[in-house]
PDB file of N, CA and C in Angstrom:
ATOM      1  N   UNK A   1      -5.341 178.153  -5.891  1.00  0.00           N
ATOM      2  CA  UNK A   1      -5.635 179.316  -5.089  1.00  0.00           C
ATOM      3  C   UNK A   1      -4.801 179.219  -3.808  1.00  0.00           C
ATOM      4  N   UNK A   2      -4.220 180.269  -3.420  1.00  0.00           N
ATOM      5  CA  UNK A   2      -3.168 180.507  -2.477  1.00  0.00           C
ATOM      6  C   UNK A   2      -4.495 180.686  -0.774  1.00  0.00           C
ATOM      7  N   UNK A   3      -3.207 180.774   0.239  1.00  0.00           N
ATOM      8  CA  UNK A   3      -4.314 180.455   1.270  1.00  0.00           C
ATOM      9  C   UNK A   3      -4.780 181.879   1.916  1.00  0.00           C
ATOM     10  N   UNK A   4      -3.838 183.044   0.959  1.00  0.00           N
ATOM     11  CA  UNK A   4      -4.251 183.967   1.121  1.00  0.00           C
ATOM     12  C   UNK A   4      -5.466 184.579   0.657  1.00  0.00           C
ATOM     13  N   UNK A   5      -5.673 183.893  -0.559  1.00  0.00           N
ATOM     14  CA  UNK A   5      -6.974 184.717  -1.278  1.00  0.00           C
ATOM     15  C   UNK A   5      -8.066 183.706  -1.047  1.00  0.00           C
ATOM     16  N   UNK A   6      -7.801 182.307  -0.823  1.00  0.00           N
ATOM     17  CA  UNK A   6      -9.180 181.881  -0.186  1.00  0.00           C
ATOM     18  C   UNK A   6      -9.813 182.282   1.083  1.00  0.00           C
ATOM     19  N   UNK A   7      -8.628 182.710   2.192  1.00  0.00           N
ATOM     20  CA  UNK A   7      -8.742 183.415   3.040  1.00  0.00           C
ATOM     21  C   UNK A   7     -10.089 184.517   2.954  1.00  0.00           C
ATOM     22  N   UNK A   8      -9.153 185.043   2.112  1.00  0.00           N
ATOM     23  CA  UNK A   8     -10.252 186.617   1.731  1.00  0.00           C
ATOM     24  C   UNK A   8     -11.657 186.446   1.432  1.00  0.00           C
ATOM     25  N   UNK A   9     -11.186 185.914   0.392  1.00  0.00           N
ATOM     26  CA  UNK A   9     -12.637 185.497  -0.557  1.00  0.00           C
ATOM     27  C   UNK A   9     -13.597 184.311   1.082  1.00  0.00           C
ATOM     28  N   UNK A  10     -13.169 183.539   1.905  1.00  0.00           N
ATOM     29  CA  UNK A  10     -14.034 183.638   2.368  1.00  0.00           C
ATOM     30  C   UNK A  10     -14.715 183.906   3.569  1.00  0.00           C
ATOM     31  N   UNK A  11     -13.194 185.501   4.177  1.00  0.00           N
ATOM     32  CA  UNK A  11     -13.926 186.366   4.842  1.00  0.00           C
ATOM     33  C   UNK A  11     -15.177 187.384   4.296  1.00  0.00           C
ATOM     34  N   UNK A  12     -14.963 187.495   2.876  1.00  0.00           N
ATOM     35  CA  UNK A  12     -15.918 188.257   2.585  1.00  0.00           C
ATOM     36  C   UNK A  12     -17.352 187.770   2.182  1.00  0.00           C
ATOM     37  N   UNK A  13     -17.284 186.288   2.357  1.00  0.00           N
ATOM     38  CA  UNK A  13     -19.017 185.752   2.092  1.00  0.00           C
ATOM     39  C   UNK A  13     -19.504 185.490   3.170  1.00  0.00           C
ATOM     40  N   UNK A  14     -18.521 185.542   4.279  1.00  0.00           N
ATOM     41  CA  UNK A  14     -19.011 185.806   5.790  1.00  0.00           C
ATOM     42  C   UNK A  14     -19.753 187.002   6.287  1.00  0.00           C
ATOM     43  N   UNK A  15     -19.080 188.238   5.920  1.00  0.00           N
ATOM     44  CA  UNK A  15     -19.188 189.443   5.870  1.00  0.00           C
ATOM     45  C   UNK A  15     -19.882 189.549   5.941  1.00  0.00           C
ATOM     46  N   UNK A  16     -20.578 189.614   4.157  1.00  0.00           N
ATOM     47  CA  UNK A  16     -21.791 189.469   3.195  1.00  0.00           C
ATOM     48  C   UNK A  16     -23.050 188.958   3.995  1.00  0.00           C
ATOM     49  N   UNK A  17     -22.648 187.915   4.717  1.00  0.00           N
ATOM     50  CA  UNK A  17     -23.768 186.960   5.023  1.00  0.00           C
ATOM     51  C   UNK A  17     -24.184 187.825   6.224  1.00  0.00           C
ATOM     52  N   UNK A  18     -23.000 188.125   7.094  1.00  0.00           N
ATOM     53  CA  UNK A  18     -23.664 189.203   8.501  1.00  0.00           C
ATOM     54  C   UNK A  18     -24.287 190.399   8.001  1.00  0.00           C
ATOM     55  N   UNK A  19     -23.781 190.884   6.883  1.00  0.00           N
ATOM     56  CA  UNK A  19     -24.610 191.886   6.690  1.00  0.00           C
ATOM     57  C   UNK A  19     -26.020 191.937   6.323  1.00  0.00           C
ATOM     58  N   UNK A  20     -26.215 190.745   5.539  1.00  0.00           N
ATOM     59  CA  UNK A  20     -27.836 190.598   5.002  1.00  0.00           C
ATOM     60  C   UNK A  20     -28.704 190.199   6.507  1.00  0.00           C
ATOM     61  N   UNK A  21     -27.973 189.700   6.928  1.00  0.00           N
ATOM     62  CA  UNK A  21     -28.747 189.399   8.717  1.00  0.00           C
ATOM     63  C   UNK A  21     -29.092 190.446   9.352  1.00  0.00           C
ATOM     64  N   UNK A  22     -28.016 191.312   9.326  1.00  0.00           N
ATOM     65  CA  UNK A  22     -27.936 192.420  10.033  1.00  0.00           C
ATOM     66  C   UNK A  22     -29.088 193.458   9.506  1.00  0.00           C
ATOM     67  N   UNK A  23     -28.556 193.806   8.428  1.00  0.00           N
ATOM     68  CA  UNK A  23     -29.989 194.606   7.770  1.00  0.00           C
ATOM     69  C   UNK A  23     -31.950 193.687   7.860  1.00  0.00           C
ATOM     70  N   UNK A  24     -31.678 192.237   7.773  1.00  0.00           N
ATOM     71  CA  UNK A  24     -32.581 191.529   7.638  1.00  0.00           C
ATOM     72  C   UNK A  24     -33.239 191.988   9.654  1.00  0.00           C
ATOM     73  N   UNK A  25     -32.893 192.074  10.088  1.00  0.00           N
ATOM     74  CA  UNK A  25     -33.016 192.343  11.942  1.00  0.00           C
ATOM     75  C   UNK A  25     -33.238 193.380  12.044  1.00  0.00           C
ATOM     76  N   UNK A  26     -33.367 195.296  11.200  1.00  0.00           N
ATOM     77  CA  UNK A  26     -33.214 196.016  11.235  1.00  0.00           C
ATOM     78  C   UNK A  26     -32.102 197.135  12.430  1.00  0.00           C
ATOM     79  N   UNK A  27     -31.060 196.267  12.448  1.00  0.00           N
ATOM     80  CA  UNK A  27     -29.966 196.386  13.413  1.00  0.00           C
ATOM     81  C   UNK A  27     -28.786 197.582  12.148  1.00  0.00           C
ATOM     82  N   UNK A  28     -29.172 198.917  12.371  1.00  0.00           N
ATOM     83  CA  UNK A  28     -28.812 199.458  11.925  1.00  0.00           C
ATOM     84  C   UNK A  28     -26.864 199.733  11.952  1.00  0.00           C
ATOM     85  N   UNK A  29     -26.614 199.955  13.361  1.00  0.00           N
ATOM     86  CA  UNK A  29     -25.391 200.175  14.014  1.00  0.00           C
ATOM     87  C   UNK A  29     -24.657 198.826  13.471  1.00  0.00           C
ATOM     88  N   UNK A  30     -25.242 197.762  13.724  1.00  0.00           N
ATOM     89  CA  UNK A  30     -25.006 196.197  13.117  1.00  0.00           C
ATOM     90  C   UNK A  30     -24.397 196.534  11.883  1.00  0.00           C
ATOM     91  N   UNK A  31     -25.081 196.827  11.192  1.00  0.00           N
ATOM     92  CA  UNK A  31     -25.358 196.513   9.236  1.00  0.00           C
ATOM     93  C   UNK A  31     -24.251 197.753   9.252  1.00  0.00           C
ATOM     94  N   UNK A  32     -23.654 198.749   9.795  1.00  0.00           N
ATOM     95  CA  UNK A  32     -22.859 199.685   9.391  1.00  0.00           C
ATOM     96  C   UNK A  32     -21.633 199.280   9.569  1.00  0.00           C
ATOM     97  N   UNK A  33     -21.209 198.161  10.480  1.00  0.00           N
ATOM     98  CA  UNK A  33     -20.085 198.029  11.412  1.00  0.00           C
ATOM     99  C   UNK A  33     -19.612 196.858  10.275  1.00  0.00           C
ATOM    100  N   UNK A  34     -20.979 195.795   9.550  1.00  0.00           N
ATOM    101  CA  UNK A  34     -20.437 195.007   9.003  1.00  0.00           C
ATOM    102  C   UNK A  34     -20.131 195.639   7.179  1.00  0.00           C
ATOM    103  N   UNK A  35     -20.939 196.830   7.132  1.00  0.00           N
ATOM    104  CA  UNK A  35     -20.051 197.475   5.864  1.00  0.00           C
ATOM    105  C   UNK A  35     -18.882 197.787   5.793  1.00  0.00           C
ATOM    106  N   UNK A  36     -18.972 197.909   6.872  1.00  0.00           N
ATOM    107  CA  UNK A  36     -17.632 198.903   7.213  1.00  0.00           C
ATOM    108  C   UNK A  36     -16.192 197.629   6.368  1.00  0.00           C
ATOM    109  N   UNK A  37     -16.492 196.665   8.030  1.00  0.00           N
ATOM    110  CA  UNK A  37     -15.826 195.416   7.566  1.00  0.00           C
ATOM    111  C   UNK A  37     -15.891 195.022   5.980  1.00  0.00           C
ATOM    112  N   UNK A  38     -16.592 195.001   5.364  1.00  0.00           N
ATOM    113  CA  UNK A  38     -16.921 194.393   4.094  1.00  0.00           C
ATOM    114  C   UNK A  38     -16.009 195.350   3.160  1.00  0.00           C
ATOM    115  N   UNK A  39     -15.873 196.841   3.007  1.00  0.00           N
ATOM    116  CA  UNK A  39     -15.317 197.733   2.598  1.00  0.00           C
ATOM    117  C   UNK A  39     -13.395 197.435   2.695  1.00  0.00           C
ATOM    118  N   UNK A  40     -13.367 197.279   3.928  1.00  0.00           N
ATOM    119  CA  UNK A  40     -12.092 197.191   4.304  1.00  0.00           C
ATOM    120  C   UNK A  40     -11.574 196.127   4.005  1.00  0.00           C
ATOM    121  N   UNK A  41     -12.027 194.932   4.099  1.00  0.00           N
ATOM    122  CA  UNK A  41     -11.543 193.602   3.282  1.00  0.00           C
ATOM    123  C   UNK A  41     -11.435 193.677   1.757  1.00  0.00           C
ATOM    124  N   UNK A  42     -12.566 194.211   1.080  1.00  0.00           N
ATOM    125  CA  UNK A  42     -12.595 194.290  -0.473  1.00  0.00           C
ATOM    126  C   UNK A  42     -11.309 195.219  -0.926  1.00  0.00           C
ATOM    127  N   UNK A  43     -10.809 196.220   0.060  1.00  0.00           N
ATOM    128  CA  UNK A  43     -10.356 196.931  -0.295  1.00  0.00           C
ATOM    129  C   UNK A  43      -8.861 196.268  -0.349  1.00  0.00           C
ATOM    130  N   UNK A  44      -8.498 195.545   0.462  1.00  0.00           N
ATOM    131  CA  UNK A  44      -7.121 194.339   0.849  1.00  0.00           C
ATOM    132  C   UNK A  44      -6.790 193.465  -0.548  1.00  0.00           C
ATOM    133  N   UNK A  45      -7.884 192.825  -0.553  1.00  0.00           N
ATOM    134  CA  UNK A  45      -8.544 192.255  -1.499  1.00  0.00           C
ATOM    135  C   UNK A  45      -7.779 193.010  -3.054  1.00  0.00           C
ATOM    136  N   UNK A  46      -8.365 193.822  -3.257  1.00  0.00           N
ATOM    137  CA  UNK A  46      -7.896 194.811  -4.454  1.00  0.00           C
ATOM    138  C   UNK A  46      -6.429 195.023  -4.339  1.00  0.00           C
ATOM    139  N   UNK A  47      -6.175 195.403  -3.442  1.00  0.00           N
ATOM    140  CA  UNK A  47      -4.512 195.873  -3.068  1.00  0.00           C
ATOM    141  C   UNK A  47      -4.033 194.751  -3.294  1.00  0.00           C
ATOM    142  N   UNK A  48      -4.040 193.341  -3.124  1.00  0.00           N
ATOM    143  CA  UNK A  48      -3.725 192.272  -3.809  1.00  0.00           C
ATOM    144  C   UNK A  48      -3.692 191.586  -4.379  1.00  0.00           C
ATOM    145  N   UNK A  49      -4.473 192.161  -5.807  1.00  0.00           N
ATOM    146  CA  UNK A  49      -5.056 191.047  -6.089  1.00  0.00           C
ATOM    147  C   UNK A  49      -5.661 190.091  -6.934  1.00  0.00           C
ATOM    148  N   UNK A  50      -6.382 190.125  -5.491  1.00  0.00           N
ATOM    149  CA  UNK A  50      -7.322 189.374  -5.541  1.00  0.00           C
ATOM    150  C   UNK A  50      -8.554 189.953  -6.165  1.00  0.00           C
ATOM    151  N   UNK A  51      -9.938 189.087  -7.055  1.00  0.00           N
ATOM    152  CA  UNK A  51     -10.525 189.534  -7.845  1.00  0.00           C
ATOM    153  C   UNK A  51     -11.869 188.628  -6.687  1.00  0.00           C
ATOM    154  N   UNK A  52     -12.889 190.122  -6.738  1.00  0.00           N
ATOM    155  CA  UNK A  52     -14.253 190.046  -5.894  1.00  0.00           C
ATOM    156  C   UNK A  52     -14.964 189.967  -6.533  1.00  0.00           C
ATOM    157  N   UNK A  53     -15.386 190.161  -7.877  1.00  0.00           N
ATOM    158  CA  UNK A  53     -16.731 190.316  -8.183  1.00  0.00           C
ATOM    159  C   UNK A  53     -17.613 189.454  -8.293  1.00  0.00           C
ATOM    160  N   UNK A  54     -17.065 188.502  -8.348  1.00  0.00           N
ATOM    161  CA  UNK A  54     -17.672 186.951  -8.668  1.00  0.00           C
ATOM    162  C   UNK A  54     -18.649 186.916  -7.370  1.00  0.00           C
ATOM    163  N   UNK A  55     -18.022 187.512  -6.315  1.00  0.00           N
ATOM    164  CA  UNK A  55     -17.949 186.565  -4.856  1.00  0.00           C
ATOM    165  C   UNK A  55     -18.789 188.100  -4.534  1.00  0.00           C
ATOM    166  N   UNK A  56     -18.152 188.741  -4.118  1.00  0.00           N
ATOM    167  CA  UNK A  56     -19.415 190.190  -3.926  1.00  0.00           C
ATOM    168  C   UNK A  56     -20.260 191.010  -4.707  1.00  0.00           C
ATOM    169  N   UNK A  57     -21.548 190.969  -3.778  1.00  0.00           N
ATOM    170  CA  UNK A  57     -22.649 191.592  -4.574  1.00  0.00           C
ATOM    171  C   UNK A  57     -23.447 192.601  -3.562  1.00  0.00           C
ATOM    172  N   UNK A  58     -22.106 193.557  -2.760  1.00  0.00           N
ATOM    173  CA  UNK A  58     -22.763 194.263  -1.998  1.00  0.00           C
ATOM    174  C   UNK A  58     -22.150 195.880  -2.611  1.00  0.00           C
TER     175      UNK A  58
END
């Protein structure tokens, strides 16, 4: 695995993880900002790629 897609793969279980916090806190503005993020990485992700499904389950 290149240091690009471990990269990815583990900005996006970071993501993941702020987001379940975020929603878990009922921090709405929170949990949108980190979809947002989560969207936009997966989407990099795809454009290169790199394969999420394993790794995301949002």
């Amino acid at each position: 695995m290149d240091a690009f897609t471990a990269g990815i793969l583990q900005r996006i279980e970071k993501t993941e993880a702020d987001l379940d916090r975020a929603r878990a806190a009922g921090d709405d503005f929170l949990a949108e900002v980190e979809q947002a993020e989560l969207e936009d990485l997966q989407r990099l992700a795809t454009e290169h790629g790199v394969r999420v499904g394993a790794v995301s389950n949002a």
